[in-house]
C-alpha atoms as a PDB file:
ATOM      1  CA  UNK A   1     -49.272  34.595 -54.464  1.00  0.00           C
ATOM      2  CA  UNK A   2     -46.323  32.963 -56.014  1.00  0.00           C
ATOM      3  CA  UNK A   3     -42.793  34.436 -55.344  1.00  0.00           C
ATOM      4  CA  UNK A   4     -39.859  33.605 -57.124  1.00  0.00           C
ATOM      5  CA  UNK A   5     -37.063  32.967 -54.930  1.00  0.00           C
ATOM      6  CA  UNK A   6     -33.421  32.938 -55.072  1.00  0.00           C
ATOM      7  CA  UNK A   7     -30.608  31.087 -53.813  1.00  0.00           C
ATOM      8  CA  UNK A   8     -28.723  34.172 -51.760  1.00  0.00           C
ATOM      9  CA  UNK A   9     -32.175  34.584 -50.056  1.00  0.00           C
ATOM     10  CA  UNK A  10     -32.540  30.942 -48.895  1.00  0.00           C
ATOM     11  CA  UNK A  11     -28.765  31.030 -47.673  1.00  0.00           C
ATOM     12  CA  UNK A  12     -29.805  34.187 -45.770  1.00  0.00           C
ATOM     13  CA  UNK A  13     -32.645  32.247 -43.981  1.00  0.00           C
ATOM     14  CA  UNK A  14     -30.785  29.298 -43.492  1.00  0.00           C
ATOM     15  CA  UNK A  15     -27.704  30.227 -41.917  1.00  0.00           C
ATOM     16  CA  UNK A  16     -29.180  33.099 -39.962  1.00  0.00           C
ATOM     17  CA  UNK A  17     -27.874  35.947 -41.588  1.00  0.00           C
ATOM     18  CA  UNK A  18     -29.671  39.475 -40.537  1.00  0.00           C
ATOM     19  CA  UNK A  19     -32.032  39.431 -43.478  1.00  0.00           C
ATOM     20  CA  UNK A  20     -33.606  36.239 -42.301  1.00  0.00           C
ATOM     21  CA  UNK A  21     -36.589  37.560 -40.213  1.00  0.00           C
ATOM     22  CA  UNK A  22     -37.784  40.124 -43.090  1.00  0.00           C
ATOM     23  CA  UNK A  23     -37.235  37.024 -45.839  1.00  0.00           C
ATOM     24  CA  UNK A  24     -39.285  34.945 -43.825  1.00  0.00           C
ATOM     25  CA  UNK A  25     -42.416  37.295 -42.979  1.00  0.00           C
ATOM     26  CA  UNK A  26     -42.407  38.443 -46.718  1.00  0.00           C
ATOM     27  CA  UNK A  27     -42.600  34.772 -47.608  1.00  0.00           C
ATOM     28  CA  UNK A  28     -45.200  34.250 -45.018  1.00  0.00           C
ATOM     29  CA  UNK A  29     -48.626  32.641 -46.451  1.00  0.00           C
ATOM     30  CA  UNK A  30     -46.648  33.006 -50.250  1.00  0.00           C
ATOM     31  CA  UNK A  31     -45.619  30.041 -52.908  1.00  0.00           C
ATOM     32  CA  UNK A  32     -42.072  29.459 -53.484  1.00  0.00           C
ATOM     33  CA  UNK A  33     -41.354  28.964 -56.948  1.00  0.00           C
ATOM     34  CA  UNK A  34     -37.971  28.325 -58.072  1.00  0.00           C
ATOM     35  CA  UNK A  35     -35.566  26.664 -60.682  1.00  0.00           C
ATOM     36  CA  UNK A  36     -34.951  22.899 -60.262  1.00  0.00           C
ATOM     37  CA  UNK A  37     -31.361  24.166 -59.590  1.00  0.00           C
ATOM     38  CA  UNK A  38     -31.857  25.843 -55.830  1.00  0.00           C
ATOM     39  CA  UNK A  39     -29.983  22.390 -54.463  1.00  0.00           C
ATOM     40  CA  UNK A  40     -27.126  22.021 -56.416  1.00  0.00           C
ATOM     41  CA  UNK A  41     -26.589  26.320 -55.866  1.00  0.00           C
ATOM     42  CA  UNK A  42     -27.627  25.469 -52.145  1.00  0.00           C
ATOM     43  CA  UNK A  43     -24.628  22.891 -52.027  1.00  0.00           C
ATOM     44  CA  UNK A  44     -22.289  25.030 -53.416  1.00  0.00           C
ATOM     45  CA  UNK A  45     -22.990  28.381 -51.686  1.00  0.00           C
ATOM     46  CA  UNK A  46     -21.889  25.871 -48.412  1.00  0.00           C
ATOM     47  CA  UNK A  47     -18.662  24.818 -50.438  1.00  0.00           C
ATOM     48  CA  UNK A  48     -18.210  28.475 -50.659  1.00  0.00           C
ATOM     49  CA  UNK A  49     -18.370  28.722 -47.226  1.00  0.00           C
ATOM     50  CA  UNK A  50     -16.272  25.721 -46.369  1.00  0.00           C
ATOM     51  CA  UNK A  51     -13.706  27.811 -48.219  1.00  0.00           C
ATOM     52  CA  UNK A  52     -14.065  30.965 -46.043  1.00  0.00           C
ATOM     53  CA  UNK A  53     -13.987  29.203 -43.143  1.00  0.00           C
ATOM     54  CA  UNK A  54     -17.667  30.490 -42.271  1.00  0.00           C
ATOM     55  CA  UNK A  55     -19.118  27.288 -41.768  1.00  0.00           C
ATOM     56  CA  UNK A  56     -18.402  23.957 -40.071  1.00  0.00           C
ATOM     57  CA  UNK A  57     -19.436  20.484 -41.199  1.00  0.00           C
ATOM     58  CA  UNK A  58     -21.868  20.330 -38.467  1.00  0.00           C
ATOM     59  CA  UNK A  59     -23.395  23.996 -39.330  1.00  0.00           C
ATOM     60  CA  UNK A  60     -23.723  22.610 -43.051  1.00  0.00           C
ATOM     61  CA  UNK A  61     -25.872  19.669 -42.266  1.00  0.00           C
ATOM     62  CA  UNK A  62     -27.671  21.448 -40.133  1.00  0.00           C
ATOM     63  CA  UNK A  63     -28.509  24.270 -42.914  1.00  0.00           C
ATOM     64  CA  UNK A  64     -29.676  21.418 -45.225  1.00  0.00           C
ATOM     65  CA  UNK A  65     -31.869  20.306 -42.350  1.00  0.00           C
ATOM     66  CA  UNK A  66     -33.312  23.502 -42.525  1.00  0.00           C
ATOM     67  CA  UNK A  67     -33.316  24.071 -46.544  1.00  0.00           C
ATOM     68  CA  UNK A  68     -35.282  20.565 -46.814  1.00  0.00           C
ATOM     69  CA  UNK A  69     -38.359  22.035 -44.485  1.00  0.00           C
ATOM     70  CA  UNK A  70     -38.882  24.737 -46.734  1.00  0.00           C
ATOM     71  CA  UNK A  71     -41.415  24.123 -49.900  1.00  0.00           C
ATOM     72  CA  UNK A  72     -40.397  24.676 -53.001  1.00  0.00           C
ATOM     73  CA  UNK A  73     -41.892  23.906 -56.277  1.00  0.00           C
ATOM     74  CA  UNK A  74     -39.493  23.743 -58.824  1.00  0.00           C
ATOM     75  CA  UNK A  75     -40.179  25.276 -62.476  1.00  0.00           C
ATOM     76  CA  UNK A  76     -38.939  23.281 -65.728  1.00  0.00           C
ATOM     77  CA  UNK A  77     -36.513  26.055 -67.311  1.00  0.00           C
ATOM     78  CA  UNK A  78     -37.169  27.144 -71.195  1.00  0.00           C
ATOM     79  CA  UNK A  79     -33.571  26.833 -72.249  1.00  0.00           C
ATOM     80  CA  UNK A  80     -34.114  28.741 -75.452  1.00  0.00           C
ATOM     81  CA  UNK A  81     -35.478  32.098 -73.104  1.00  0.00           C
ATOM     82  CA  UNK A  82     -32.412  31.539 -70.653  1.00  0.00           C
ATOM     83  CA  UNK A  83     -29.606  31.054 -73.036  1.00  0.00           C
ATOM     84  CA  UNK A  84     -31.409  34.928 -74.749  1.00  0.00           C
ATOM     85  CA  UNK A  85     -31.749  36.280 -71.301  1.00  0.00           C
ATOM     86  CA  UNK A  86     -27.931  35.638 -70.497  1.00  0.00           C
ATOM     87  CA  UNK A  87     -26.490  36.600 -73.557  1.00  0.00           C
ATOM     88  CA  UNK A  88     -28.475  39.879 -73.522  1.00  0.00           C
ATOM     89  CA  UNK A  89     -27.764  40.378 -70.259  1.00  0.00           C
ATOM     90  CA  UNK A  90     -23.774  39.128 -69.737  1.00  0.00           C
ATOM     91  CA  UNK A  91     -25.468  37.121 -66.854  1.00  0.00           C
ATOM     92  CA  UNK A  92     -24.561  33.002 -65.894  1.00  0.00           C
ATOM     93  CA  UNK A  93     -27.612  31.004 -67.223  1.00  0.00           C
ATOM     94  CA  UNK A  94     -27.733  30.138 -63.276  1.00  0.00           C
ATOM     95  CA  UNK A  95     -29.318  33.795 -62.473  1.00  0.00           C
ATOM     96  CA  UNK A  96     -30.899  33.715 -65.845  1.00  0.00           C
ATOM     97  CA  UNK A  97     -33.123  30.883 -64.247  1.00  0.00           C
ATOM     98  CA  UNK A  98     -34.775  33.050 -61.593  1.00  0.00           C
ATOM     99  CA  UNK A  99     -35.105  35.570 -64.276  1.00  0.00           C
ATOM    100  CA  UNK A 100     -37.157  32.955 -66.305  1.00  0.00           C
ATOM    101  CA  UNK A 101     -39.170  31.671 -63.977  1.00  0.00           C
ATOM    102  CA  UNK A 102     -40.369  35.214 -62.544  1.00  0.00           C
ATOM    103  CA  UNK A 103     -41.607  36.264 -66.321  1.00  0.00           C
ATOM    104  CA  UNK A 104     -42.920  33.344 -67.224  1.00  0.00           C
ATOM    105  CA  UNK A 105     -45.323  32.997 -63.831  1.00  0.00           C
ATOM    106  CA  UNK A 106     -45.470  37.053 -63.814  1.00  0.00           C
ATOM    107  CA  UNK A 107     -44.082  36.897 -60.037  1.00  0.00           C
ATOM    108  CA  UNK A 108     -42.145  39.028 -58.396  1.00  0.00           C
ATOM    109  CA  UNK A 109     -38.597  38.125 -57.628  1.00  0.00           C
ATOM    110  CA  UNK A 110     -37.162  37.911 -54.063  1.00  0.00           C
ATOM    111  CA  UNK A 111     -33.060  38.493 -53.914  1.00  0.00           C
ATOM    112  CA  UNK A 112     -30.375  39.495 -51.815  1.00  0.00           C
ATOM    113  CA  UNK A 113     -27.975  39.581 -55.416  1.00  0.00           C
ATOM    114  CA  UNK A 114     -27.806  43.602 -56.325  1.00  0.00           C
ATOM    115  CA  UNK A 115     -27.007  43.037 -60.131  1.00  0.00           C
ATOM    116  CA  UNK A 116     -29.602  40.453 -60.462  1.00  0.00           C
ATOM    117  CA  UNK A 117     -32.143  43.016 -59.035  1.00  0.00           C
ATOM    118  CA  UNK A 118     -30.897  45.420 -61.254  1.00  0.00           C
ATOM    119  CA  UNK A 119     -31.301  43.043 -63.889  1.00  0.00           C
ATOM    120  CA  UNK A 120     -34.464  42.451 -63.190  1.00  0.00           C
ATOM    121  CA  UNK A 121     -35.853  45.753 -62.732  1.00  0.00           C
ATOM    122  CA  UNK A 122     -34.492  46.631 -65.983  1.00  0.00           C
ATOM    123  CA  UNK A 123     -36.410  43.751 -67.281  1.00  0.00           C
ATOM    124  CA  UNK A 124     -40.142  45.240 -65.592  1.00  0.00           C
ATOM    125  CA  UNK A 125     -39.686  42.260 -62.939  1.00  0.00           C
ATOM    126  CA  UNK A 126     -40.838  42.914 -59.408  1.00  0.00           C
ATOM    127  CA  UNK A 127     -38.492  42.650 -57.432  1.00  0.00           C
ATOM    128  CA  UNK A 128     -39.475  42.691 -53.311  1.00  0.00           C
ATOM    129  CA  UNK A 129     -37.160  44.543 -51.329  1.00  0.00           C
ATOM    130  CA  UNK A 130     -35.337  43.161 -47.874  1.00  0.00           C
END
């Protein structure tokens, strides 16, 4: 089955946060399907960090390590359905992405983001719980 995942769920996994053993047996055996914008959000969720003092340099490259041995296969985005699904939703077009790509591959939508859940339950997306 594909599964559309997110970038707070593949920070979870790769920095060890508490979620990371339930993200990783739900993903177990599943596709990962995902915008071709996971790296560039990947990158700056760690420059987020850097700013919180959370991570070190050494921690970082070690999390890319880790986000590189996971497979991924990116979806083109339909610009014209994003730019609609953030306007009608007062959303960033970078959550509007995952939104895409789960209702145009009718999979459900793994996320540690609350208002993007909400979001997409409103929207009759599946969304898998952790």
């Amino acid at each position: 089955m594909e599964l559309v995942i997110d970038t707070s769920a593949l920070i979870a996994v790769i920095v060890a946060e508490p979620e990371r053993d339930t993200i990783i047996e739900i993903t177990k055996g599943n596709t990962l399907i995902g915008p071709g914008s996971i790296p560039w959000e990947i990158g700056n969720a760690f420059s987020a960090m850097f700013k919180q003092n959370r991570v070190s340099m050494q921690e970082a490259y070690k999390g890319i390590k880790i986000f590189n041995t996971i497979p991924i296969r990116y979806i083109e985005p339909d610009f014209s359905k994003i730019l609609h699904l953030s306007k009608e939703n007062n959303m960033y077009a970078y959550d509007a992405y995952f939104l895409d790509c789960a209702i145009r591959h009718k999979a459900p939508l793994l996320t540690l983001d609350k208002k993007l859940r909400v979001i997409a339950e409103n929207l009759n997306i599946e969304t898998l719980e952790v």
